[in-house]
N, C-alpha and C. Protein backbone atom coordinates (compact mmCIF):
# COMPACT_ATOMS: atom_id res chain seq x y z
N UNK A 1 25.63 -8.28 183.89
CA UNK A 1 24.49 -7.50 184.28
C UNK A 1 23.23 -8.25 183.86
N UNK A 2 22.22 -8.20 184.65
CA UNK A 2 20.78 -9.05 184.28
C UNK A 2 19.98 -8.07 184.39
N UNK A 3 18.91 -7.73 183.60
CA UNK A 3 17.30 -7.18 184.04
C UNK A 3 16.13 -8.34 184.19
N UNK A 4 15.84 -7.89 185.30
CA UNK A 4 14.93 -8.94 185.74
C UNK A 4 13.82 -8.77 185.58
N UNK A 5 13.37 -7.81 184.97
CA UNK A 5 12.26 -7.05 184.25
C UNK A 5 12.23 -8.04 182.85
N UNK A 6 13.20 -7.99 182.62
CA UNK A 6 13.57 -8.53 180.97
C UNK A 6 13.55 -9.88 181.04
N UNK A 7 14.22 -9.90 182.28
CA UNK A 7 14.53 -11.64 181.94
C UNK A 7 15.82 -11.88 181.18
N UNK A 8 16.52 -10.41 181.10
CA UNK A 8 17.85 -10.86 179.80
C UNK A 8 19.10 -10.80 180.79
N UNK A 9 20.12 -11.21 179.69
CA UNK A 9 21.69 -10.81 180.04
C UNK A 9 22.83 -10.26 179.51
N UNK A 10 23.43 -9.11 179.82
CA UNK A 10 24.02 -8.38 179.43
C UNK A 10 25.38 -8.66 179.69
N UNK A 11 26.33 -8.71 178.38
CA UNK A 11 27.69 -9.00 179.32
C UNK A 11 28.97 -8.42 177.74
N UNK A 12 30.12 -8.78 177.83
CA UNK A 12 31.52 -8.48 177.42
C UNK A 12 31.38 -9.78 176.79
N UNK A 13 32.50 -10.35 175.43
CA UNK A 13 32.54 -11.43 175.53
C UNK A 13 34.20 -10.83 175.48
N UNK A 14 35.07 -11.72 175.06
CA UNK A 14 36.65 -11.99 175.01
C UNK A 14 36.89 -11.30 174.52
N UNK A 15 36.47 -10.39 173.67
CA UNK A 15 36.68 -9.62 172.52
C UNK A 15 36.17 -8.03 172.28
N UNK A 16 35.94 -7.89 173.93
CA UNK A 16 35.19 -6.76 174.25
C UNK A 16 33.92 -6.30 173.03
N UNK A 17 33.23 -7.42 172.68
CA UNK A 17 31.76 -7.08 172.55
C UNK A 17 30.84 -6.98 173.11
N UNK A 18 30.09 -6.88 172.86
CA UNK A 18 28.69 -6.89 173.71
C UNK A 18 27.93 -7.87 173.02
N UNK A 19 27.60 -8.34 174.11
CA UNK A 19 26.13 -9.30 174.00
C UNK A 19 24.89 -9.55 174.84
N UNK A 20 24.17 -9.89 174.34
CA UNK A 20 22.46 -10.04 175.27
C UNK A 20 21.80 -11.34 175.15
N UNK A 21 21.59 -12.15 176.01
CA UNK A 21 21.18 -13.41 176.40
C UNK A 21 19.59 -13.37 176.67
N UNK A 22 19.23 -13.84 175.55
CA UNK A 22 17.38 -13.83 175.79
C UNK A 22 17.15 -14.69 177.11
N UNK A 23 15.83 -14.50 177.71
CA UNK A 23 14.96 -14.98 178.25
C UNK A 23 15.26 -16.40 178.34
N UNK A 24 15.25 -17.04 176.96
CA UNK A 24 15.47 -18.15 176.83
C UNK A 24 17.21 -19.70 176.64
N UNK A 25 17.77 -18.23 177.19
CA UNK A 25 19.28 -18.52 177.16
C UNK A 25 20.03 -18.45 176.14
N UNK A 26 19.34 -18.02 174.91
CA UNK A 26 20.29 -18.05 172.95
C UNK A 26 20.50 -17.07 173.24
N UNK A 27 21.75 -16.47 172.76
CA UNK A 27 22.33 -15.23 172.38
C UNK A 27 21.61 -14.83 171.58
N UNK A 28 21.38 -13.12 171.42
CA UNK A 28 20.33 -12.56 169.98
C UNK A 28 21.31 -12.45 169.19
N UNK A 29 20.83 -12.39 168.01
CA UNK A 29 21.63 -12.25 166.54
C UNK A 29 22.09 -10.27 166.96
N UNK A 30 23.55 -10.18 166.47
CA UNK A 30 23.71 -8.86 166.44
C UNK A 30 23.37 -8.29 164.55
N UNK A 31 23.68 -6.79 164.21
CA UNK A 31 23.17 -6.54 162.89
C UNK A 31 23.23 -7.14 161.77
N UNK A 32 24.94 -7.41 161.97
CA UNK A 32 25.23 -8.24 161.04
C UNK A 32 24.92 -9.54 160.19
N UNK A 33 24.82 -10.34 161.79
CA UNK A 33 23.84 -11.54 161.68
C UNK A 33 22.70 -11.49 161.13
N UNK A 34 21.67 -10.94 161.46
CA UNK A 34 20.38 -10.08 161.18
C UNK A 34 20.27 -9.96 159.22
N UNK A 35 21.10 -8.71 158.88
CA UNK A 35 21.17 -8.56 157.52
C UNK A 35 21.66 -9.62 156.80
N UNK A 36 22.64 -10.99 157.46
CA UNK A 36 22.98 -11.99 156.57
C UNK A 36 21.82 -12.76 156.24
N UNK A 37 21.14 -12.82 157.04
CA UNK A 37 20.03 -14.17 157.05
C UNK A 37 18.89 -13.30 156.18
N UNK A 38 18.52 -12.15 156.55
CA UNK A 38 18.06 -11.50 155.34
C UNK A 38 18.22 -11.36 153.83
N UNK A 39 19.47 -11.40 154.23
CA UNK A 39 19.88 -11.84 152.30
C UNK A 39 19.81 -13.22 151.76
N UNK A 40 19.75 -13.70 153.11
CA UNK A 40 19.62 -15.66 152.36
C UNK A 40 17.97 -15.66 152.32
N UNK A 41 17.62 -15.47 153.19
CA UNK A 41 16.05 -15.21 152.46
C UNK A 41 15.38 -14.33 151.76
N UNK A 42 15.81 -13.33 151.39
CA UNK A 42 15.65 -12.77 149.95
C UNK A 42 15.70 -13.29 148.82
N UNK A 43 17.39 -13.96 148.93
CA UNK A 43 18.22 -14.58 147.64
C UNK A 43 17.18 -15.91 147.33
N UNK A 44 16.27 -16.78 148.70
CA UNK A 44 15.49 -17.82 148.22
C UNK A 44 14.34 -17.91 147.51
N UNK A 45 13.69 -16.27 147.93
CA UNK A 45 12.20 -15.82 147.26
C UNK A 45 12.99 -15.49 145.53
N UNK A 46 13.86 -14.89 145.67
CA UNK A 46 14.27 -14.87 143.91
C UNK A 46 14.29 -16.30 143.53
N UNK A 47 15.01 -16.96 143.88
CA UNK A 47 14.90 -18.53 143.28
C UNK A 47 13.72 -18.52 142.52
N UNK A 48 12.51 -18.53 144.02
CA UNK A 48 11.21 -19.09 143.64
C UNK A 48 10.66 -18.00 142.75
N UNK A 49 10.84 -17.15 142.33
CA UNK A 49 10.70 -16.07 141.21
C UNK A 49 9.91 -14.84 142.24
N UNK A 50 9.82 -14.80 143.53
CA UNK A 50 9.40 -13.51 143.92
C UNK A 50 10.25 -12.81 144.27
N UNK A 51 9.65 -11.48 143.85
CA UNK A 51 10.69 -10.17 144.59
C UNK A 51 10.46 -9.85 145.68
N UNK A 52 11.28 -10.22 146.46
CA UNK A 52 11.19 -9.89 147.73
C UNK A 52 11.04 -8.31 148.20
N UNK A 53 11.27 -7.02 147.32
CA UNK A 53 10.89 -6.05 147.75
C UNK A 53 9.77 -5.12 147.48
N UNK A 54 9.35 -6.79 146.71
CA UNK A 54 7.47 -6.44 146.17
C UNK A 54 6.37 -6.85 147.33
N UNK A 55 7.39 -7.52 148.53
CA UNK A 55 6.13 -8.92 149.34
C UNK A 55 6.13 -7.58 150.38
């Protein structure tokens, strides 16, 4: 399925998920993805000594 409004793409993969194909042809990150990379950049502002749920 495409919206051409959107510019996106909607489809199944092998595994009966769902996925959406930007504008620009990358797949979007689903939640999961999303909250991982969130925690790696959280976990880097602690390194550098900020709290990330102070910024």
């Amino acid at each position: 399925m495409e919206s051409r409004v959107l510019g996106m793409k909607l489809g199944l993969d092998e595994q009966g998920r769902h996925w959406i194909r930007r504008p620009d042809s990358k797949l979007m990150e689903n939640q999961r993805e999303i909250a991982q990379r969130a925690e790696r950049l959280a976990a880097k502002l602690r390194e550098m000594g900020i709290d990330p749920d102070g910024v």
